[in-house]
PDB file of N, CA and C in Angstrom:
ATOM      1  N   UNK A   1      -8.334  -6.738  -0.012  1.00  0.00           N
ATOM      2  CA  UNK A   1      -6.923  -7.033   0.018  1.00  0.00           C
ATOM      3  C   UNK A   1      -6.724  -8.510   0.334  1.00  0.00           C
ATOM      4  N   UNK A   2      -5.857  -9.080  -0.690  1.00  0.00           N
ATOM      5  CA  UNK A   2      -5.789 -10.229  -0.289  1.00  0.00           C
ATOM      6  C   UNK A   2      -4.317 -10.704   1.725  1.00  0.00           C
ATOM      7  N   UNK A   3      -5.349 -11.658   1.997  1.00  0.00           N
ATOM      8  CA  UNK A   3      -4.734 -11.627   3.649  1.00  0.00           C
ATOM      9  C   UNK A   3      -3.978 -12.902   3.531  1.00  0.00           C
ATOM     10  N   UNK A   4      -3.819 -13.907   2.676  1.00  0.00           N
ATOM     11  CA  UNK A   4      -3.480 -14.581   2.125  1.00  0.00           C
ATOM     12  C   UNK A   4      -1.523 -13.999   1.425  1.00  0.00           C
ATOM     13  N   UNK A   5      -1.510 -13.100   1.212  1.00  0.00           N
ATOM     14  CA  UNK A   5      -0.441 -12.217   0.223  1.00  0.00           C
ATOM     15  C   UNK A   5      -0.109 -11.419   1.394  1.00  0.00           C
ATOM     16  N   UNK A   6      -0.796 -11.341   2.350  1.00  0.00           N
ATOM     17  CA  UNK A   6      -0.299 -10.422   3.391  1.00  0.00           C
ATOM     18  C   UNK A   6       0.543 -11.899   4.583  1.00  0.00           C
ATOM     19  N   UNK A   7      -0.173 -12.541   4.732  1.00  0.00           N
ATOM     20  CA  UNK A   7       0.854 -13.594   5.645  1.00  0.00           C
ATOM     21  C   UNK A   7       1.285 -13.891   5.117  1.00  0.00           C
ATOM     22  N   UNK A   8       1.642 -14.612   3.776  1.00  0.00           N
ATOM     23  CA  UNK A   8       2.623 -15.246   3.113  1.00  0.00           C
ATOM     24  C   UNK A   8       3.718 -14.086   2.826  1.00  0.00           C
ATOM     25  N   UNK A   9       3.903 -12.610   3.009  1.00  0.00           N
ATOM     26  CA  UNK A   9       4.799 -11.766   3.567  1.00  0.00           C
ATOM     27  C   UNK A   9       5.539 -11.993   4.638  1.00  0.00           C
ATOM     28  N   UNK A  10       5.116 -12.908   5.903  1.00  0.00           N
ATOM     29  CA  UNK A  10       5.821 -12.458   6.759  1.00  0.00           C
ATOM     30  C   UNK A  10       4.591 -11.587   8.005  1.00  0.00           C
ATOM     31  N   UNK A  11       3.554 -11.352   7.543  1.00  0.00           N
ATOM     32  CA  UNK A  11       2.375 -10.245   8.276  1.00  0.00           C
ATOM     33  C   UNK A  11       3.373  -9.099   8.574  1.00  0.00           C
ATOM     34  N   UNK A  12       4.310  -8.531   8.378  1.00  0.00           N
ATOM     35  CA  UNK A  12       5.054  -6.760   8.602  1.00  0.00           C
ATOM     36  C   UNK A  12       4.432  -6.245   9.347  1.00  0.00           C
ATOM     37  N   UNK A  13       5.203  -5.776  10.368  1.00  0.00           N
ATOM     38  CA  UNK A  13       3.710  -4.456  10.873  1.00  0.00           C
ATOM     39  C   UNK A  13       5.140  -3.576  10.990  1.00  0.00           C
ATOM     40  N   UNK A  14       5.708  -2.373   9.706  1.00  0.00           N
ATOM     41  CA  UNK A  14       6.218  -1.682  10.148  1.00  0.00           C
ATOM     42  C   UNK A  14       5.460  -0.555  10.426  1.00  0.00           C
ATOM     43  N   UNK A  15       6.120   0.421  11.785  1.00  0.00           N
ATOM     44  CA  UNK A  15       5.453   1.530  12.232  1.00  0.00           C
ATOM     45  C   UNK A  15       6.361   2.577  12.130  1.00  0.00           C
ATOM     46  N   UNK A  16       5.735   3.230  10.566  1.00  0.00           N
ATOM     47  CA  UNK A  16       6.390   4.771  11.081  1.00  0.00           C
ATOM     48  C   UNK A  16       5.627   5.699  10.361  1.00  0.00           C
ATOM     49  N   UNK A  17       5.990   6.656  10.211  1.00  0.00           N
ATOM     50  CA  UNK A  17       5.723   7.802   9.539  1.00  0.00           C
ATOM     51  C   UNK A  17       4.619   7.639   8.086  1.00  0.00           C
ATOM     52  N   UNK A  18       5.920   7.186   7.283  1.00  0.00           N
ATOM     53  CA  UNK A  18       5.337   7.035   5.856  1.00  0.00           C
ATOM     54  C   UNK A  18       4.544   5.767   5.626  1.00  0.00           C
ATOM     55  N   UNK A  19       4.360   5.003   6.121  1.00  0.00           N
ATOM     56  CA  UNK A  19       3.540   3.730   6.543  1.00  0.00           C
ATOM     57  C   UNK A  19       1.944   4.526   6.964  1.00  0.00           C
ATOM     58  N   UNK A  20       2.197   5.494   8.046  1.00  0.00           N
ATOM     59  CA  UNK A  20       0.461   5.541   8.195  1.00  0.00           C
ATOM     60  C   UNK A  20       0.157   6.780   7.065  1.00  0.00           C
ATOM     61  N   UNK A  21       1.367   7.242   6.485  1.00  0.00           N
ATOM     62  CA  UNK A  21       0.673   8.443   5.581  1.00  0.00           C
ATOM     63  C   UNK A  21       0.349   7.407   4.460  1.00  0.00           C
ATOM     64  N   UNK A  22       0.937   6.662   3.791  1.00  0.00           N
ATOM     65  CA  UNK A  22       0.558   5.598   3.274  1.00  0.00           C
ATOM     66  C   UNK A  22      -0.886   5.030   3.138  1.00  0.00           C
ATOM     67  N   UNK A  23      -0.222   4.490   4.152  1.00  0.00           N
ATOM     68  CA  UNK A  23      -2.089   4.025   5.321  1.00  0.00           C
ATOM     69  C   UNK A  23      -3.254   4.839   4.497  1.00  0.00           C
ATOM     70  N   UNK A  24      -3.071   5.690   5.015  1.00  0.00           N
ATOM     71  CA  UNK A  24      -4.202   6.797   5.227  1.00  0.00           C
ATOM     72  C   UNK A  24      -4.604   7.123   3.377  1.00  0.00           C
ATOM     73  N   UNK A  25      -3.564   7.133   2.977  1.00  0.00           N
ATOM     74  CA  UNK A  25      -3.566   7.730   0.769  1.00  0.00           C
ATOM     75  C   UNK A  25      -4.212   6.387   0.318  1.00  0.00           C
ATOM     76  N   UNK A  26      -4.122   5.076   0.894  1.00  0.00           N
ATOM     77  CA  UNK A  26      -4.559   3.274   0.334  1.00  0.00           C
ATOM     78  C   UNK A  26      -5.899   3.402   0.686  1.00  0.00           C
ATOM     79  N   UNK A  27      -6.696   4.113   1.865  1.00  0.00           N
ATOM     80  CA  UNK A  27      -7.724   3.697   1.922  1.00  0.00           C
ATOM     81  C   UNK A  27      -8.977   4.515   0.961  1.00  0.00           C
ATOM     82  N   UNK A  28      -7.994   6.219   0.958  1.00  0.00           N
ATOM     83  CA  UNK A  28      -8.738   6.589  -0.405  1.00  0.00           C
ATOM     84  C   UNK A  28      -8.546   6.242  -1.812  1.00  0.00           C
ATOM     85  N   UNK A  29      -8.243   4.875  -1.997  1.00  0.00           N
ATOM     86  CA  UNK A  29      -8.109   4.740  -3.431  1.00  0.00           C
ATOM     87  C   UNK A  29      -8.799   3.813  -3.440  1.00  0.00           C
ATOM     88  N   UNK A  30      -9.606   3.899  -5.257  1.00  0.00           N
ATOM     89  CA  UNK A  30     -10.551   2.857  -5.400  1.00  0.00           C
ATOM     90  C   UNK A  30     -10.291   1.296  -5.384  1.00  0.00           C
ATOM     91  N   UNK A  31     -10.545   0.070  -4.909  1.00  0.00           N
ATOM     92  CA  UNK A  31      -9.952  -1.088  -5.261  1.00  0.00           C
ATOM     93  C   UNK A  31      -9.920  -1.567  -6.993  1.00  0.00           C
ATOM     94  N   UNK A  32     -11.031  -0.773  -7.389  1.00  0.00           N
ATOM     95  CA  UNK A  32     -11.052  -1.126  -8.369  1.00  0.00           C
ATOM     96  C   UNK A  32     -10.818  -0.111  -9.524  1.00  0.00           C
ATOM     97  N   UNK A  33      -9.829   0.999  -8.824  1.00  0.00           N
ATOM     98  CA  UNK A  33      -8.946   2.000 -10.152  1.00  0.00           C
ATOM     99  C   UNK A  33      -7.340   1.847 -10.536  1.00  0.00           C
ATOM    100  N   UNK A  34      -7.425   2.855 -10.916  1.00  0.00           N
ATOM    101  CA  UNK A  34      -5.885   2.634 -11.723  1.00  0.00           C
ATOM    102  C   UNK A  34      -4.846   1.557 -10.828  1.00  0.00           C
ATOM    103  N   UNK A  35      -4.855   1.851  -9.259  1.00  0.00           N
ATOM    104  CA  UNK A  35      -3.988   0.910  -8.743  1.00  0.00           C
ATOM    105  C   UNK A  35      -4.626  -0.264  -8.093  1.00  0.00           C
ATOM    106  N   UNK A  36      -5.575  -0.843  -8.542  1.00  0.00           N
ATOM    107  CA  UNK A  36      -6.495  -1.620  -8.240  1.00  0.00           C
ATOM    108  C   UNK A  36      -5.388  -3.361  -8.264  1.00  0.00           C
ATOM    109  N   UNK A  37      -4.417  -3.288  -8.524  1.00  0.00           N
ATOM    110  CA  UNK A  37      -3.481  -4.313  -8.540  1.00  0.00           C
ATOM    111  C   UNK A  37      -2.210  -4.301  -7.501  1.00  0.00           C
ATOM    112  N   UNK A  38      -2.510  -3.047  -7.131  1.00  0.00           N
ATOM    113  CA  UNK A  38      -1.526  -2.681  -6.000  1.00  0.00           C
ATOM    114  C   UNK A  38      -2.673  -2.853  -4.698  1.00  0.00           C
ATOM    115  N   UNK A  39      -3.835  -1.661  -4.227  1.00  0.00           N
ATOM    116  CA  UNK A  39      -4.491  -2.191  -3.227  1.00  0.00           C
ATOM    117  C   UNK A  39      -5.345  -3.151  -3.239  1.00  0.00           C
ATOM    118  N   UNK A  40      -5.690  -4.124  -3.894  1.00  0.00           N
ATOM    119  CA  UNK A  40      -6.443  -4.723  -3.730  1.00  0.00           C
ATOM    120  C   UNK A  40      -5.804  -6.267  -3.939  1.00  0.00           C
ATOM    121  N   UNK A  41      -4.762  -6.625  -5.287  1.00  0.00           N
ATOM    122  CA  UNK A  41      -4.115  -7.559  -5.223  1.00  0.00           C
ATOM    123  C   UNK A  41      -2.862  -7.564  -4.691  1.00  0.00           C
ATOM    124  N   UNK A  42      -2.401  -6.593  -4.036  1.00  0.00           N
ATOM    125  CA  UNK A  42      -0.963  -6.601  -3.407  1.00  0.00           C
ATOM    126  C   UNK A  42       0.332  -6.815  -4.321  1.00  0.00           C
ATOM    127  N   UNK A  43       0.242  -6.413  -4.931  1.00  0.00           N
ATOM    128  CA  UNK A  43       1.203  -6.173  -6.100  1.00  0.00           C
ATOM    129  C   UNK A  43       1.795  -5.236  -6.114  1.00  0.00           C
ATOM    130  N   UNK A  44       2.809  -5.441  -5.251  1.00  0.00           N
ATOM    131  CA  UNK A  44       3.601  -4.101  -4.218  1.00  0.00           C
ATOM    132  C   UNK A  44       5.039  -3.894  -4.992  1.00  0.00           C
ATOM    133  N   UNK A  45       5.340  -4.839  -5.868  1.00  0.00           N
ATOM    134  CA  UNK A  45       7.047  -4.588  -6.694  1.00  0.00           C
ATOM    135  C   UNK A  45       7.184  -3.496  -7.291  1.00  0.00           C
ATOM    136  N   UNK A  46       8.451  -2.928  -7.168  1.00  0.00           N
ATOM    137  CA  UNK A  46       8.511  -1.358  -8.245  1.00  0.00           C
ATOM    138  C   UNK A  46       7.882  -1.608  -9.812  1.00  0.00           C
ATOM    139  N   UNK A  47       8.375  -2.605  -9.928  1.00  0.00           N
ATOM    140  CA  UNK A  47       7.671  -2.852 -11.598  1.00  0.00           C
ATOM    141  C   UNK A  47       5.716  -2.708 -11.675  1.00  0.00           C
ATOM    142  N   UNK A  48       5.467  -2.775 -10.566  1.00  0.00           N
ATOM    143  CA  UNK A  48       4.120  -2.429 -10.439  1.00  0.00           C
ATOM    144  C   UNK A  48       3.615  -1.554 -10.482  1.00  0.00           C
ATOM    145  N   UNK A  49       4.301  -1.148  -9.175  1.00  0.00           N
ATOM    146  CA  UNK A  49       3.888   0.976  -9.090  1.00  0.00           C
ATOM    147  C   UNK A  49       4.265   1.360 -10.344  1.00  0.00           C
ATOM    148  N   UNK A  50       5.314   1.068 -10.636  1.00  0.00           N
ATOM    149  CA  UNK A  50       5.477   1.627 -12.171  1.00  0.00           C
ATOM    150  C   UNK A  50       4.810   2.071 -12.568  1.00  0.00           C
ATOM    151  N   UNK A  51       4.280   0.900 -13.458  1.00  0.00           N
ATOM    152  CA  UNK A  51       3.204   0.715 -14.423  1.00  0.00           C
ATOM    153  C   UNK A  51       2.034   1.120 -14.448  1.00  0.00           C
ATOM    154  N   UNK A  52       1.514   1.215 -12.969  1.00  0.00           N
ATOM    155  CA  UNK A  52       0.543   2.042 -12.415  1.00  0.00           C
ATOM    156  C   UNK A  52       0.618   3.458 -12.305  1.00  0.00           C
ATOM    157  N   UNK A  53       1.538   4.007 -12.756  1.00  0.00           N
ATOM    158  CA  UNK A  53       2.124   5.424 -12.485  1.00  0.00           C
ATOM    159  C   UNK A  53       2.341   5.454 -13.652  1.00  0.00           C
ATOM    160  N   UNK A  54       2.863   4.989 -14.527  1.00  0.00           N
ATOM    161  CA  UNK A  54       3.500   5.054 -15.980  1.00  0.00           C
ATOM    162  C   UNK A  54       2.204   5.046 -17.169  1.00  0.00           C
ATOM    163  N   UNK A  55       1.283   4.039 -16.861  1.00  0.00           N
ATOM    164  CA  UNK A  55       0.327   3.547 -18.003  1.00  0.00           C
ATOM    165  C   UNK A  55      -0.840   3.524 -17.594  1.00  0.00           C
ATOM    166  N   UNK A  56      -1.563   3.808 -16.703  1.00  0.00           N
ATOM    167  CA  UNK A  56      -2.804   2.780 -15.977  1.00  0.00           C
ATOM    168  C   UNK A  56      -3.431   4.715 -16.012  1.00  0.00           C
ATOM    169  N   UNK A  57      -4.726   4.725 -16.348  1.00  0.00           N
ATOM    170  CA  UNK A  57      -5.124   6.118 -16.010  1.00  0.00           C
ATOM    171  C   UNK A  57      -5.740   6.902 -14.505  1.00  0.00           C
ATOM    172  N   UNK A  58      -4.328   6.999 -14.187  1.00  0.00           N
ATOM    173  CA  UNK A  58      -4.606   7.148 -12.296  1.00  0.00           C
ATOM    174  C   UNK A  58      -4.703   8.374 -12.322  1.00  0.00           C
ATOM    175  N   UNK A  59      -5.245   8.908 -11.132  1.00  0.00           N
ATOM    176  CA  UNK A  59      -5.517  10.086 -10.557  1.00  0.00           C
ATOM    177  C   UNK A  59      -4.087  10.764  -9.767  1.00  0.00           C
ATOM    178  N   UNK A  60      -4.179  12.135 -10.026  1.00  0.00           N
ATOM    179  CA  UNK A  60      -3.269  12.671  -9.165  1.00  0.00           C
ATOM    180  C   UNK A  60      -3.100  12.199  -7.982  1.00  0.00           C
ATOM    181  N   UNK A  61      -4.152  11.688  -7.204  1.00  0.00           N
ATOM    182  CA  UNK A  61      -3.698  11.418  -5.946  1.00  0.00           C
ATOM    183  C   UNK A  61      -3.103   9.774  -5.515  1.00  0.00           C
ATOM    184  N   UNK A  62      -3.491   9.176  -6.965  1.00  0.00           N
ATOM    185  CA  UNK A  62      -2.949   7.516  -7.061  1.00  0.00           C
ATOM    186  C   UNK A  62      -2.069   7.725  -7.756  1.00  0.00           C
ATOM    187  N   UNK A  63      -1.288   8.482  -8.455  1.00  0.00           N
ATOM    188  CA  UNK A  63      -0.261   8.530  -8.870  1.00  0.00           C
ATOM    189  C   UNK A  63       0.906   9.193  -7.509  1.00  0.00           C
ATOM    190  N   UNK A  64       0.236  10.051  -6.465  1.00  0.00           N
ATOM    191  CA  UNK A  64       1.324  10.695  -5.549  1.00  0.00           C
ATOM    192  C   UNK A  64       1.584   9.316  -4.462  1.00  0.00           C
ATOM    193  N   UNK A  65       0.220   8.584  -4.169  1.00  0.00           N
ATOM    194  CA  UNK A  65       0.381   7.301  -3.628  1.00  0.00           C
ATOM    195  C   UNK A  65       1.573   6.345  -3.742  1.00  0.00           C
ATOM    196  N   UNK A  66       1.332   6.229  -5.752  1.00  0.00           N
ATOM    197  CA  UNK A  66       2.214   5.313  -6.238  1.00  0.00           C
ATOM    198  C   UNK A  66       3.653   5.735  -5.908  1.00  0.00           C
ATOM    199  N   UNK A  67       3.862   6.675  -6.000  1.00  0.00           N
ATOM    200  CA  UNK A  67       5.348   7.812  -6.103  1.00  0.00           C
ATOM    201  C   UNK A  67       5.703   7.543  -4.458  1.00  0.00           C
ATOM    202  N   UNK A  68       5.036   7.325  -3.234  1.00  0.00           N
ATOM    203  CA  UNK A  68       5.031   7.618  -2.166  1.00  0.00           C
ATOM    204  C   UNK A  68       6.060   5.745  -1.497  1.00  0.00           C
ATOM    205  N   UNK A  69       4.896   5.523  -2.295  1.00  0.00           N
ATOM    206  CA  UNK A  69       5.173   3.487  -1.758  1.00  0.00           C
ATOM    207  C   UNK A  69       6.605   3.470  -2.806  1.00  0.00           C
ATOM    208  N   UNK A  70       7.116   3.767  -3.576  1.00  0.00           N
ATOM    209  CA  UNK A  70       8.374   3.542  -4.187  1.00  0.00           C
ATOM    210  C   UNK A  70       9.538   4.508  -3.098  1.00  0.00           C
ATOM    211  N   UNK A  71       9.367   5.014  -2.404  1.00  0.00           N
ATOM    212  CA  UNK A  71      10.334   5.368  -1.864  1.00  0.00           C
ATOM    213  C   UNK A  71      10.187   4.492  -0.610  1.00  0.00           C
ATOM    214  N   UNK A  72       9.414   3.211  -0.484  1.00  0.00           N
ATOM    215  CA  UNK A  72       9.298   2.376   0.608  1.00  0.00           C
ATOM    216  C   UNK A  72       9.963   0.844   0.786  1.00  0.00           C
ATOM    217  N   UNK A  73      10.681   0.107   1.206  1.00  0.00           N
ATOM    218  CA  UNK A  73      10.622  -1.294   1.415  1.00  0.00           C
ATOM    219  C   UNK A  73       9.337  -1.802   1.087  1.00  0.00           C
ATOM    220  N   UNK A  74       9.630  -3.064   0.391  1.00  0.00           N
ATOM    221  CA  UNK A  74       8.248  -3.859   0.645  1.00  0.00           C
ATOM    222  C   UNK A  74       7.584  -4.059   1.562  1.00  0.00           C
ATOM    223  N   UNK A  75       8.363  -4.148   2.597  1.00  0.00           N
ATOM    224  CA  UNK A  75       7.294  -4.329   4.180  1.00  0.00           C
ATOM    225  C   UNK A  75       7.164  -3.362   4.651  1.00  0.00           C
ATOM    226  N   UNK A  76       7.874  -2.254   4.155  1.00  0.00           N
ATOM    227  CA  UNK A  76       6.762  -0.701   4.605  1.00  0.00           C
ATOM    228  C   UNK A  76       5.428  -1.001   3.716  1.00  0.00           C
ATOM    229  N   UNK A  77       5.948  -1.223   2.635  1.00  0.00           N
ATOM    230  CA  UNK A  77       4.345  -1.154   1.669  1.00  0.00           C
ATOM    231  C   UNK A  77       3.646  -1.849   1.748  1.00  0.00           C
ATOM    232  N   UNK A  78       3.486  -3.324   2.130  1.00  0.00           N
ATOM    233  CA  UNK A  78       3.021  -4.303   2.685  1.00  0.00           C
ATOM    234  C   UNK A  78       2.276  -4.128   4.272  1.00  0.00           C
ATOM    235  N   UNK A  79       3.040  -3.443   4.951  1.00  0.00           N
ATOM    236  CA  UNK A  79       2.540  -2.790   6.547  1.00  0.00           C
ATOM    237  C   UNK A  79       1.513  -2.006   5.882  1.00  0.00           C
ATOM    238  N   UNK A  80       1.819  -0.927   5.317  1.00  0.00           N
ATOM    239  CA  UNK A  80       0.890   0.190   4.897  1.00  0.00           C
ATOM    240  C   UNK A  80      -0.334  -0.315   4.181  1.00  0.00           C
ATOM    241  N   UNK A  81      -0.804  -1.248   3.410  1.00  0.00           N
ATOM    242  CA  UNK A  81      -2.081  -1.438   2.804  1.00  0.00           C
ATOM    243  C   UNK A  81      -2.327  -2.495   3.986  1.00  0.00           C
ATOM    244  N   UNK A  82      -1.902  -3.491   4.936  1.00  0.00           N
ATOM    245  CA  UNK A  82      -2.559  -4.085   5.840  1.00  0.00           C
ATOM    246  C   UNK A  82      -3.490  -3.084   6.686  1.00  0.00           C
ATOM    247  N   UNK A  83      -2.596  -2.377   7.094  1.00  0.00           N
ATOM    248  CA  UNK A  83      -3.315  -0.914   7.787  1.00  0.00           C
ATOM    249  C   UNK A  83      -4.242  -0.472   7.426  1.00  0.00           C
ATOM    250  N   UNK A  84      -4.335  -0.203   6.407  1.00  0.00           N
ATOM    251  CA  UNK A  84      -5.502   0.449   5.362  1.00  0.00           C
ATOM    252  C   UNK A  84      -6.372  -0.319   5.539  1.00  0.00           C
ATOM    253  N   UNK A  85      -6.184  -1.696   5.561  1.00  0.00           N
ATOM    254  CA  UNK A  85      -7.455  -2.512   5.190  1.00  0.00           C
ATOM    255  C   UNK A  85      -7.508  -3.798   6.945  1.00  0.00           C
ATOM    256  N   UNK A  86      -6.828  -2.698   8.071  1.00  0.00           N
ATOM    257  CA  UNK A  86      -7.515  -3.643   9.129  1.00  0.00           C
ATOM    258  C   UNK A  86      -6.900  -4.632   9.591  1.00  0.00           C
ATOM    259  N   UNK A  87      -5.985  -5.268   8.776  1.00  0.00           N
ATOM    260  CA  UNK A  87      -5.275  -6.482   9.253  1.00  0.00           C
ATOM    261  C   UNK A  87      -4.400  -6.250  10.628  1.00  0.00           C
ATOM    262  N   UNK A  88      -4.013  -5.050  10.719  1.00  0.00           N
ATOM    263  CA  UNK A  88      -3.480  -4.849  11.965  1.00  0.00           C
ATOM    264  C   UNK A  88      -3.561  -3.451  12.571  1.00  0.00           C
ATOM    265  N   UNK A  89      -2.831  -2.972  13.433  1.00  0.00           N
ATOM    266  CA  UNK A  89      -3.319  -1.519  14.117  1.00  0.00           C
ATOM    267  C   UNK A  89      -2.099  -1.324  15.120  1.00  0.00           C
ATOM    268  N   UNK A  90      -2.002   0.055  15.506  1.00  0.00           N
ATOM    269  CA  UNK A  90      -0.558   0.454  16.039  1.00  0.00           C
ATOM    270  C   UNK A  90      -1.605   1.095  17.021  1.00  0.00           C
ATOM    271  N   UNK A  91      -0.819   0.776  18.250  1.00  0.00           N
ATOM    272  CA  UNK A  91      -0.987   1.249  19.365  1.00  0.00           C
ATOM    273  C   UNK A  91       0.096   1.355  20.299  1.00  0.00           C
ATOM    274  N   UNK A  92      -0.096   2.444  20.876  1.00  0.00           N
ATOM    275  CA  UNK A  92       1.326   3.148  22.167  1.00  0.00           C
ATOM    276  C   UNK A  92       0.841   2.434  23.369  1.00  0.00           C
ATOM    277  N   UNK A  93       2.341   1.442  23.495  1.00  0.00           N
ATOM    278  CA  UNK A  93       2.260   1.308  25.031  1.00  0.00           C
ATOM    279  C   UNK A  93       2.848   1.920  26.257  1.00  0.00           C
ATOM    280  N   UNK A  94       2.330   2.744  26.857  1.00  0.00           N
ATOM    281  CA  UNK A  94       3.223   3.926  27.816  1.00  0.00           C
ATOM    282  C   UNK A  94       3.457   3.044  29.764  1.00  0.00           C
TER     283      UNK A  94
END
């Protein structure tokens, strides 16, 4: 993932729900399959997922991914593949 595309975001760290389910669907996908332009180059715009959902020969479970991050803000989706790939981490302070 580029970290480069992740600070020049802003670095996001939103924390919720659909962010770590997110999280969790980015790290099983290949960098280098159907959404290989979404996790790996950060190419997070609806016109992306799209296309990745629309044309690109994804898997059921990179297509429920893709379907998942479109019901997100960019900096949910942006939070969510940092996560995936380490750039940051959620922790409870009690």
């Amino acid at each position: 993932m580029c970290y480069g595309c992740y600070k020049e975001a802003g670095e996001p760290k939103i924390f919720s729900g659909l962010v770590m389910v997110a999280a969790a669907m980015a790290k099983e996908i290949d960098n280098y399959g159907a959404f290989h332009i979404v996790v790996d180059d950060m190419n997070i715009e609806d016109h992306h997922l799209e296309y990745c959902i629309e044309h690109a020969e994804a898997t059921e479970a990179e297509i429920e991914f893709g379907r998942l991050m479109l019901t997100m803000d960019e900096d949910a989706r942006m939070s969510a593949l940092a996560l995936a790939d380490g750039m940051w981490s959620m922790s409870l302070k009690v």
